[in-house]
Protein backbone atom coordinates (compact mmCIF):
# COMPACT_ATOMS: atom_id res chain seq x y z
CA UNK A 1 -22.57 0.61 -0.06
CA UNK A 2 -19.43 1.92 1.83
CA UNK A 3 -18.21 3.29 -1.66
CA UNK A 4 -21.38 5.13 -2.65
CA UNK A 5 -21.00 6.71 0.56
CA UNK A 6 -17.65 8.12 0.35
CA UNK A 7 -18.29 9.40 -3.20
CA UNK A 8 -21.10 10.85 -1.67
CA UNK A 9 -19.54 12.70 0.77
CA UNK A 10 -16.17 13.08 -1.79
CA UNK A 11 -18.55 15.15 -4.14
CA UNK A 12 -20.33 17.05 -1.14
CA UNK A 13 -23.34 15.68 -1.51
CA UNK A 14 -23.19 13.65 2.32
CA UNK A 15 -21.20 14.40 5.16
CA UNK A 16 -19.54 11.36 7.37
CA UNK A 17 -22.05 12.50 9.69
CA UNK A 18 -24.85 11.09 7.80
CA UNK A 19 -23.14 7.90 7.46
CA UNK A 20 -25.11 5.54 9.26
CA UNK A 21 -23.31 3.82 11.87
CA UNK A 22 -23.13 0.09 10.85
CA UNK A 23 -21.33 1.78 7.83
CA UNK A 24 -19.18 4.64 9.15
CA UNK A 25 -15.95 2.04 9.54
CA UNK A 26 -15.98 1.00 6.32
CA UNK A 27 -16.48 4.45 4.79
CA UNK A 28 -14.14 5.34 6.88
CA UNK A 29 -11.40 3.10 5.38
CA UNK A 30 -12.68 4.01 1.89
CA UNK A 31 -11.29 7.85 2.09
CA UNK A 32 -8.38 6.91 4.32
CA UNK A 33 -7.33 4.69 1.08
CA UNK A 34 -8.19 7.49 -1.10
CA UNK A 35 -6.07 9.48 1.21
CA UNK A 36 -9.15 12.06 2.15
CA UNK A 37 -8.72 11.68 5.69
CA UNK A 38 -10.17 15.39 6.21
CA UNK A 39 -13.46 14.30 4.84
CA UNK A 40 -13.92 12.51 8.15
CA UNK A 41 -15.52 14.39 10.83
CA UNK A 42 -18.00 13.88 13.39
């Protein structure tokens, strides 16, 4: 689920915002390894 999140928010559909939060870690780690560190933000 972590990955359909950060495509989510990698197309601009989401933002990390509307991660929910047992999920935001994970996601989190997702676009770190993608290297899309900027797409995380409060």
């Amino acid at each position: 689920m972590a990955v359909v999140y950060a495509t989510l928010i990698i197309k601009g559909k989401k933002k990390f915002s509307d991660v929910p939060l047992l999920l935001k870690e994970k996601v989190k780690e997702v676009l770190i390894d993608l290297d899309l560190e900027e797409l995380i933000q409060e």
